[in-house]
Structures are given as structure tokens and as C-alpha cells.
Protein backbone atom coordinates (compact mmCIF):
# COMPACT_ATOMS: atom_id res chain seq x y z
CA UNK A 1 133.70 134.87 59.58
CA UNK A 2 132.07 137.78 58.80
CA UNK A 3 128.35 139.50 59.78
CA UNK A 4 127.39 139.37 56.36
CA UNK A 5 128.59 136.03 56.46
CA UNK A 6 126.44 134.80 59.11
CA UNK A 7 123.58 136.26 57.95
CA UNK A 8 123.84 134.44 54.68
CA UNK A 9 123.88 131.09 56.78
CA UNK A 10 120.69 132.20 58.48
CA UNK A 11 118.83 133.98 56.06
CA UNK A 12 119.00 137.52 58.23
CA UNK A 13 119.33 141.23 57.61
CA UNK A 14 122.08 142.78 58.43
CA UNK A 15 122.01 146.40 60.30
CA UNK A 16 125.92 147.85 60.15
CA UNK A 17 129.00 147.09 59.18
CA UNK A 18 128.27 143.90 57.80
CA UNK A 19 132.15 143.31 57.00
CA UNK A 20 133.27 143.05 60.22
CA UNK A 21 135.27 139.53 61.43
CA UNK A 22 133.71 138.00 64.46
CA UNK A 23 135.54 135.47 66.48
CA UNK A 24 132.87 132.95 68.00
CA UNK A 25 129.71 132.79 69.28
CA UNK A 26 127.77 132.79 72.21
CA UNK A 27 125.56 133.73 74.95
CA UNK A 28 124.66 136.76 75.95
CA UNK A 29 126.17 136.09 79.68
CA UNK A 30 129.38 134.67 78.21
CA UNK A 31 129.58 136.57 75.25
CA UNK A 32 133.25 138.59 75.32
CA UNK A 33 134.80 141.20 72.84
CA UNK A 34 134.37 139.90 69.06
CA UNK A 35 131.98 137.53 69.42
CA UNK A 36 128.68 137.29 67.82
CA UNK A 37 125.38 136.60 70.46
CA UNK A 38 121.18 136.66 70.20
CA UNK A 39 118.74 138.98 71.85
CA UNK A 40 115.69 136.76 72.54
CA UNK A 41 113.09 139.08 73.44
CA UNK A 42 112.67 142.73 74.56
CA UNK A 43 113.33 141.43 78.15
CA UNK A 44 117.36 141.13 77.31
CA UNK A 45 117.77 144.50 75.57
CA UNK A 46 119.48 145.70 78.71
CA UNK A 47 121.65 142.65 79.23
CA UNK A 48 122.58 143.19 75.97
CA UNK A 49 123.07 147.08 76.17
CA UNK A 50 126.02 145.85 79.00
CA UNK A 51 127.62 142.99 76.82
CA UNK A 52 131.09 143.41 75.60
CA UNK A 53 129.73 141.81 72.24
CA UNK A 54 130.87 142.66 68.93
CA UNK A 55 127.40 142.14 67.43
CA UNK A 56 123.80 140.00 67.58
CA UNK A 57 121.07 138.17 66.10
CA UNK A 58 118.02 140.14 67.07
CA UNK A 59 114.29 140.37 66.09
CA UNK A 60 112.82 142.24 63.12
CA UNK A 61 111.68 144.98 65.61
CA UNK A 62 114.62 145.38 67.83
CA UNK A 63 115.84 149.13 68.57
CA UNK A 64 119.24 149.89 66.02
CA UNK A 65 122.35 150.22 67.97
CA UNK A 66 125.89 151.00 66.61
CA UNK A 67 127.32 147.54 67.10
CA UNK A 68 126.16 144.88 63.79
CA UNK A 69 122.50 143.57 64.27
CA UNK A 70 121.51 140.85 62.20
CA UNK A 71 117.83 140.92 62.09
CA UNK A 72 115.68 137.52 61.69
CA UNK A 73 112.11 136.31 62.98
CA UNK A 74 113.31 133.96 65.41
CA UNK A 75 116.79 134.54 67.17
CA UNK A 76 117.20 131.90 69.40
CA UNK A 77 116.11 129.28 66.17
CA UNK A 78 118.53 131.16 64.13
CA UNK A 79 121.33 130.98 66.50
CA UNK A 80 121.35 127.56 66.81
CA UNK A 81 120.91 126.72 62.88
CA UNK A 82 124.53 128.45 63.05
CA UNK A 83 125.75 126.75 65.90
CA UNK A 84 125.25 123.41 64.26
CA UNK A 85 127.18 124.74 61.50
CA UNK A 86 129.65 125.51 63.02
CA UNK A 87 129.78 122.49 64.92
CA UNK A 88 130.06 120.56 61.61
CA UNK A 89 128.90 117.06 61.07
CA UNK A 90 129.80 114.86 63.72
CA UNK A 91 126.94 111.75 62.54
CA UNK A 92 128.24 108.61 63.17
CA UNK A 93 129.99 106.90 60.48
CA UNK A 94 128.08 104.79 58.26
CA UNK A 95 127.74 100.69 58.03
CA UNK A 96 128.49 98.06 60.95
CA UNK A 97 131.63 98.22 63.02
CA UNK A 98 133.37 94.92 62.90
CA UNK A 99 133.50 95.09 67.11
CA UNK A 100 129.29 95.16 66.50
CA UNK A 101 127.29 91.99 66.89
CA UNK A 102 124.10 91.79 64.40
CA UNK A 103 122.72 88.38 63.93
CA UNK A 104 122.59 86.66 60.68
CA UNK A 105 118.88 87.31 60.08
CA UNK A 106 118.41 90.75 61.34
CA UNK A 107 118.39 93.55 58.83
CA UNK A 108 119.98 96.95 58.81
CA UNK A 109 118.36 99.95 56.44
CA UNK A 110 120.47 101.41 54.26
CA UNK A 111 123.05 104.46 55.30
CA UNK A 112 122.63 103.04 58.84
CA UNK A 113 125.33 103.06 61.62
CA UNK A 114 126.08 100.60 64.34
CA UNK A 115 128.68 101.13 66.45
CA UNK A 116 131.27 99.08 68.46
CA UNK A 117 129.69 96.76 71.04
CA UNK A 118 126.63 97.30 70.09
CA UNK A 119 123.92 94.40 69.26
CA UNK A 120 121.06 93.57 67.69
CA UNK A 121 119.17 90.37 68.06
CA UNK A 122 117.60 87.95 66.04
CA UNK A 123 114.86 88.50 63.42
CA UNK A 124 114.80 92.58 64.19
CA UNK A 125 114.79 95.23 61.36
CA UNK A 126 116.16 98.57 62.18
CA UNK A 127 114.79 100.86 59.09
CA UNK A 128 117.07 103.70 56.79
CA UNK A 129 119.21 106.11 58.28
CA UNK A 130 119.74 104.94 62.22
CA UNK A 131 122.39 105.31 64.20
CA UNK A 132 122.98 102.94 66.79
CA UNK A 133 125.80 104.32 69.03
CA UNK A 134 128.52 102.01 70.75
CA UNK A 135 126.94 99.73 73.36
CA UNK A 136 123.05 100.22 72.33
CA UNK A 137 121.19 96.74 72.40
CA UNK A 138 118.20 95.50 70.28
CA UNK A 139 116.41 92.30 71.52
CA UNK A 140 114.67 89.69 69.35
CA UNK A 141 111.86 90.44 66.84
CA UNK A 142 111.96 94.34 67.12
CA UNK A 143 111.09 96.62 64.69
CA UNK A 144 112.81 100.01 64.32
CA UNK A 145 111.99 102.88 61.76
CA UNK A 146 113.54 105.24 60.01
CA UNK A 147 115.86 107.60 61.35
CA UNK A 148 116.06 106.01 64.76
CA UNK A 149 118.63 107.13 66.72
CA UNK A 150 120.26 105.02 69.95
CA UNK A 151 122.59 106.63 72.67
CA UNK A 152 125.30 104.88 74.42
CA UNK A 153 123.85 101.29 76.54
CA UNK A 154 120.23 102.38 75.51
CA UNK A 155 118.75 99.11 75.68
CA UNK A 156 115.53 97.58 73.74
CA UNK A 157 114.06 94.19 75.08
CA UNK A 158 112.79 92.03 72.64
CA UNK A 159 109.32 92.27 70.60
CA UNK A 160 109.70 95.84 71.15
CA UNK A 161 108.19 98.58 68.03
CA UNK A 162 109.77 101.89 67.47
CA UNK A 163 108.88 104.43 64.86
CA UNK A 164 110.49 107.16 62.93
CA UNK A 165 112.52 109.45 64.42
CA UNK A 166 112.71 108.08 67.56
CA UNK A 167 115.63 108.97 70.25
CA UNK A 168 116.67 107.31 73.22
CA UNK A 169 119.07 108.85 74.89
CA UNK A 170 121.92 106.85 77.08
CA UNK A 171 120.78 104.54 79.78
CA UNK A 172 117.14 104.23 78.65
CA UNK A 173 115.59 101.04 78.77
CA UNK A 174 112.49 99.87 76.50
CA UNK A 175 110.60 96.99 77.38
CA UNK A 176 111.64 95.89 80.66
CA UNK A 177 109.14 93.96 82.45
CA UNK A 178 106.49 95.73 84.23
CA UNK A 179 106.13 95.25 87.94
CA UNK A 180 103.48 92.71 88.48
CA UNK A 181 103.18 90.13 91.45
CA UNK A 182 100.44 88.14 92.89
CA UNK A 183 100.51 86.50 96.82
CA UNK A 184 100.69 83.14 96.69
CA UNK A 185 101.56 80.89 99.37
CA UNK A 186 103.06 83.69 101.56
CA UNK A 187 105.33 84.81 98.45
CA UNK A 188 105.26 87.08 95.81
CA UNK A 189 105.12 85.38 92.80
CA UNK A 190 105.81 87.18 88.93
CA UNK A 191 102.79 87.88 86.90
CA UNK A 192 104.23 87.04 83.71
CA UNK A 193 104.75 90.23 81.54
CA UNK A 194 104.18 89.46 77.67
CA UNK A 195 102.86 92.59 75.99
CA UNK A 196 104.98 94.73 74.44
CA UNK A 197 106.07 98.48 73.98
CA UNK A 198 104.97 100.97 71.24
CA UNK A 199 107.15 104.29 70.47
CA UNK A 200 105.58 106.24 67.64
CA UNK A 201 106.55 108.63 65.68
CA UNK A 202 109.04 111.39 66.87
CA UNK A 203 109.02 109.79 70.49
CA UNK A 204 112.06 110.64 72.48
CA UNK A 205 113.05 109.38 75.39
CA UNK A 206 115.24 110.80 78.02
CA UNK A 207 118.22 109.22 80.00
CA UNK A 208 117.96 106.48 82.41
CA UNK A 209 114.16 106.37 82.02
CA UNK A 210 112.03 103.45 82.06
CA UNK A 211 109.19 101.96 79.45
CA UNK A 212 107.94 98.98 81.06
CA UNK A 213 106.21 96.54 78.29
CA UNK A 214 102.12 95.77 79.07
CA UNK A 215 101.18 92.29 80.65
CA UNK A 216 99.55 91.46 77.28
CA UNK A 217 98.89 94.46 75.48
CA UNK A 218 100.79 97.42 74.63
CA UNK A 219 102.36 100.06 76.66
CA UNK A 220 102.27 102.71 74.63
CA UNK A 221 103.79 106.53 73.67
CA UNK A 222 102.15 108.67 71.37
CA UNK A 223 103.76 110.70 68.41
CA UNK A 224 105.59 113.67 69.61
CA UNK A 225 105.68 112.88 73.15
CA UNK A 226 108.91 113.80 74.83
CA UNK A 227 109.77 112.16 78.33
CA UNK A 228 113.13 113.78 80.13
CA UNK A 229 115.71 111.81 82.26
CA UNK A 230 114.81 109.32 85.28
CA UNK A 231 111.03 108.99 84.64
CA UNK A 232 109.11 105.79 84.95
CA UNK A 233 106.04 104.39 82.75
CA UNK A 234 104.25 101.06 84.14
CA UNK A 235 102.79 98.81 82.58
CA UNK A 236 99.90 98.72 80.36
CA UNK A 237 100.19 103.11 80.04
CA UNK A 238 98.72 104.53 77.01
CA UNK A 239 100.65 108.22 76.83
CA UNK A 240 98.81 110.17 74.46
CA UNK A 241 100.18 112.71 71.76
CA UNK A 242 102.75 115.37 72.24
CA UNK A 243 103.33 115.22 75.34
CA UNK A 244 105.77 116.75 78.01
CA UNK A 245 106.53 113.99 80.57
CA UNK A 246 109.21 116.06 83.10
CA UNK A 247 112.24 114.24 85.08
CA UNK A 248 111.56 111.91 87.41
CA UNK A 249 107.54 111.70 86.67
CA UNK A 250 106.49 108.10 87.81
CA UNK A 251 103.38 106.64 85.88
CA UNK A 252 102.00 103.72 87.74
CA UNK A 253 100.86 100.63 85.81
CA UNK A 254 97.40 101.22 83.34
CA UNK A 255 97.30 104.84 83.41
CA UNK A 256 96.58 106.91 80.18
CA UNK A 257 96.39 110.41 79.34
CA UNK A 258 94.96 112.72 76.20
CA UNK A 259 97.48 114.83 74.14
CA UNK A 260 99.39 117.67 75.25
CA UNK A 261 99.61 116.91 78.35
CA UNK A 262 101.77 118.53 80.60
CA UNK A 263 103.18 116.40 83.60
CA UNK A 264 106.37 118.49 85.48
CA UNK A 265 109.09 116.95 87.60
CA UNK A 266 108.45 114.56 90.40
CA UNK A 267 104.81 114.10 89.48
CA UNK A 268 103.20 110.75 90.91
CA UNK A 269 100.51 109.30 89.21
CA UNK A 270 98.68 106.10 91.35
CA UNK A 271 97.46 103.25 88.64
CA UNK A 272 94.15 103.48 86.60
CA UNK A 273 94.45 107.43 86.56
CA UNK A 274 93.27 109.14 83.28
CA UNK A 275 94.73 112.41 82.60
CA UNK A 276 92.71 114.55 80.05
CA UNK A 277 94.04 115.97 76.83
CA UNK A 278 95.67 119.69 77.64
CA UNK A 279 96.07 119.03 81.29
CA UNK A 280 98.76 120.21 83.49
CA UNK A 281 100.02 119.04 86.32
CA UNK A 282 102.70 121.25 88.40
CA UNK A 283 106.00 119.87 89.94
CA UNK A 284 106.19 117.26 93.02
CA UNK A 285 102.14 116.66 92.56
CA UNK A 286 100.19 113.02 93.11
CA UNK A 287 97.73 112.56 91.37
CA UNK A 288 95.41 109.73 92.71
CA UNK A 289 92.48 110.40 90.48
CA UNK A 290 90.85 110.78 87.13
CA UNK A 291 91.57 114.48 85.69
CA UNK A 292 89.71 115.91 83.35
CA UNK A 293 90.68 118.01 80.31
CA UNK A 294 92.03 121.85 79.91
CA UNK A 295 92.61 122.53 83.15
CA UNK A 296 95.98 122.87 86.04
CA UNK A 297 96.22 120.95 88.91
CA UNK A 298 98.51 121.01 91.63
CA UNK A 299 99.00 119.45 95.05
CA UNK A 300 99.20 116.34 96.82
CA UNK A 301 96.24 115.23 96.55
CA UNK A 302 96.17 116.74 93.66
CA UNK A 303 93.91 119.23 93.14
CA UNK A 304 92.61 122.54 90.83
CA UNK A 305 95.66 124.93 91.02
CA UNK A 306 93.32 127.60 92.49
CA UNK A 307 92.07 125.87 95.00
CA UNK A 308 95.51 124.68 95.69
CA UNK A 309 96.80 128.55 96.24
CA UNK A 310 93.56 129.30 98.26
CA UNK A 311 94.69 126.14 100.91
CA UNK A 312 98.26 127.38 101.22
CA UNK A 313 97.13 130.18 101.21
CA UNK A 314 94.51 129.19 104.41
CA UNK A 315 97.27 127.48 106.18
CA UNK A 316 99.28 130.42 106.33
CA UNK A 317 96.44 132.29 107.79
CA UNK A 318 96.00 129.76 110.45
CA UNK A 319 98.97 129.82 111.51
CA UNK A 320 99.10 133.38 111.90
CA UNK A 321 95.62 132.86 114.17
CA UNK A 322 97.47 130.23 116.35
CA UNK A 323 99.69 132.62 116.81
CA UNK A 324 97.54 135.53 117.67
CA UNK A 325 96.07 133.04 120.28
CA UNK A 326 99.04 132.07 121.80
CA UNK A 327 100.03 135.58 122.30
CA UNK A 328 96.35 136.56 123.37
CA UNK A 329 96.92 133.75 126.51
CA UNK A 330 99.90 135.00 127.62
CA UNK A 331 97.74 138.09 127.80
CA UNK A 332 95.51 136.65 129.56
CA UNK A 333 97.56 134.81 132.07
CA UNK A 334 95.25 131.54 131.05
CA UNK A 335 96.10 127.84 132.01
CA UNK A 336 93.70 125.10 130.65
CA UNK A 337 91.09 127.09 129.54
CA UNK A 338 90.72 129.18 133.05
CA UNK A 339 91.56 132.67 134.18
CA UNK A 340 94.09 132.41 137.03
């Protein structure tokens, strides 16, 4: 292919020989002699000034150079629009594979895809355009929009509602049962669990992450929200809007948060917690109270980010006073509290 070519695909500008033949494409780090990469930001002009590349997708403002610069507003966006192209179409193929199991009164949308060994259960509708890859299961009485798309063994338990455009990636699992027990008698005993879960629209759901359903309600995730790999939601949750739910996040049972929230990896959050809309919370934090909106917390207990810094950065200060005493005894030549 060709610069001009490329920038044809990708609606750029080009700056130089726009005939020349590139041979692949790549990062700037990996990128060798021939191939086409992306400068993303003023930041990488000298990692690019040292790459062996032939040429690069590059801002409208970007210095010239004497290597092929194809100029667009967004690099990195217009790098991977040409990535996908050149990956070509690798959708599943459409309609049921005979090795799939769909009962008789479930109902597949139109230009749908299930794939071998996968199932879906009795009296469920799974809308236009999904793709269900090989060993994805959907329980009894679910409902699944349009567009829907199922990794490998993503499982849905039954009653379960999905919207459009939802993703769950391999492993995930929808509508387990959340963890509820009562003492009785010495023994735990199962607090029957017989809500359900809500995805809206746009959801997506990382691998080998958890949605338990609500005891008799909903647990629920709001459009747009996006939840990584390994993270947890109890029961009962209500996840607002757009949010960004990091790995291995645990959500205790009946927690909720506003929109855009911001929770990063290894956050804990203790049950009945609300989480206001904007809110961030920074890696490895607990949370084990109400937060309120706009602001960044950090900490365990978690707490405003400043006041956060100012205790580590207190602690450090002590330390350096215990110090200072120790060396101030010695000094003194003082036992228990006494000169010698």
C-alpha cells in the first residue's frame, strides 16, 4: 500500500511523497524500516525523530519532516480505523451452529451468530445482530438486545436483561447469586437470591468478573459503564452511568454510585456505600463510607486525596523525628529517661 493510499482510508493529508509503498504498520517502539506509525502528541516527536520509520500519521500541527506525514485530527483514532482494515472482517459467521443448543421456544434476531457449544435456554430472546461465541450460555427467560456480543464460556443465569451493545468478555458471569446468609441454628443458612441483573445500554463487562443478581430487586449497570477483568459487584448495586470500574474493584452488596465515576484497581467498597456522580477513587483504596460528588479520594480509610498526601506525607516526617531522637540519646548517653 501506498501513503496516499492510507490516507484515503483515513481521510488524512498527506505531507511528501505520497507514492511511496509501505510495508506494515505499527508502533512507534516497534516500528522498523518501511513501515507506517502515529505520533500521538508533541511528547513523541523525539521518539519519533529516532524511529527507523518510513512515514506517520501525525496531527494537523505537527513540525514537517522529510519522511511522508499523513496529517489527521486524531492519530491514535486514525491509526486504528486502519488497523481494523487491515485486519479485515473476522465477525463470526452468521446463523446457529448445528454443535449449538437453543431451545425450541427461544428466539434468535436476525443476522445473529451462535457458535458451537454454546446455549441458550428456554423462553430467552437474544435481539438482531449478536454474536454468541463458542461455549457462551444464556439461562431461562433472558432478554438480550441488539448487537450483543458474548465471549468464549461468558455465562448469563436465568431472568437476566441485557441491552444493546453489550460485551462480555470470556469468563464473565451475569447473575450469579449474591452472597447472602443468615445464622440459624449455629449454621449459615442461604438467603434466597431472586432479583435479577440489569446491563444497559453499551455496558461491557470485563473477563472473569462477577454481576451478582439483587435478593429481590435489581442489581444494576448503567449505560456506558465499563468494568475491566476480575472485579466483583454484590448484590442489590445500582452502578450509575459511564462509569470506569478498574480490575479487581470489589463492590460489596447494596452499594450505588452517580455517573462518571471513577473507581481504579483494587478498590474496596464496604456495603451501603454511595459514591457521588464524578468521584474518583485512586488504586488499592477502601472506601467504608458515603462519598460525595466531584471530588478524589484516596486511602484506606479512604479519605480526600489531599489530606491523604498531607498524612504520608506526616508519617514520613515522624519518622525522620524518631530518628533524630534516637540519635539525640545516643548523644546523650540516656537509659530510661535518665542521664547516666
Amino acid at each position: 500500500m501506498t501513503v496516499d493510499e492510507v490516507a484515503s482510508w483515513i481521510d488524512g493529508t498527506v505531507s511528501g511523497d505520497g507514492t511511496l509503498v509501505l510495508s506494515g504498520a505499527t508502533s512507534l517502539d516497534d516500528a522498523g524500516q518501511g513501515d507506517l506509525t502515529f505520533v500521538d502528541g508533541k511528547k513523541n516527536a523525539p521518539k519519533w525523530a529516532g524511529c527507523p520509520a518510513a512515514a506517520a500519521i501525525v496531527s494537523h500541527g505537527f513540525p514537517d519532516d522529510t519522511r511522508p506525514l499523513i496529517r489527521v485530527a486524531e492519530p491514535l483514532a486514525a491509526f486504528l480505523k486502519l488497523l481494523l482494515k487491515l485486519r479485515g472482517d473476522r465477525s463470526a459467521p452468521l446463523g446457529i451452529d448445528p454443535r449449538a443448543i437453543v431451545h425450541p421456544t427461544a428466539v434468535v434476531g436476525p443476522n445473529s451468530s451462535v457458535g458451537p457449544f454454546a446455549m441458550i435456554g428456554e423462553g430467552s430472546v437474544v435481539g438482531a445482530n449478536a454474536v454468541l461465541h463458542a461455549g457462551a450460555i444464556v439461562g431461562r427467560y433472558c432478554t438480550l438486545g441488539d448487537d450483543v456480543t458474548m465471549y468464549h464460556h461468558a455465562v448469563i443465569y436465568d431472568d437476566c436483561r441485557l441491552g444493546h451493545r453489550v460485551t462480555l468478555h470470556a469468563g464473565a458471569v451475569i447473575g450469579a447469586d449474591g452472597f447472602g446468609y443468615k445464622m440459624v441454628n449455629g449454621k449459615h443458612e442461604r438467603i434466597p437470591q431472586l432479583g435479577t441483573v440489569i446491563l444497559e445500554d453499551d455496558v461491557e463487562i470485563g473477563a472473569n468478573s462477577a454481576i451478582d443478581r439483587g435478593t429481590i430487586g435489581p442489581t444494576r449497570i448503567g449505560a456506558g459503564t465499563k468494568i475491566d477483568n476480575l472485579a466483583m459487584i454484590g448484590h442489590n448495586c445500582n452502578i450509575g452511568r459511564h462509569n470506569i470500574i478498574i480490575a479487581q474493584v470489589g463492590i460489596a452488596g447494596s452499594c450505588s454510585t452517580g455517573d462518571y465515576v471513577i473507581l481504579g484497581g483494587q478498590v474496596g467498597v464496604a456495603d451501603h456505600i454511595h459514591i457521588g456522580t464524578k468521584t474518583m477513587i485512586a488504586a488499592q483504596s477502601g472506601v467504608i463510607s458515603d462519598v460525595p460528588e466531584s471530588v478524589r479520594y484516596s486511602g484506606t480509610p479512604a479519605i480526600p486525596i489531599r489530606e491523604f498526601f498531607r498524612s504520608v506525607s506526616g508519617a514520613s516526617k515522624v519518622r525522620d523525628l524518631a530518628r533524630k531522637v534516637k540519635r539525640l540519646e545516643r548523644h546523650l548517653k540516656l537509659d530510661d529517661g535518665e542521664a547516666s
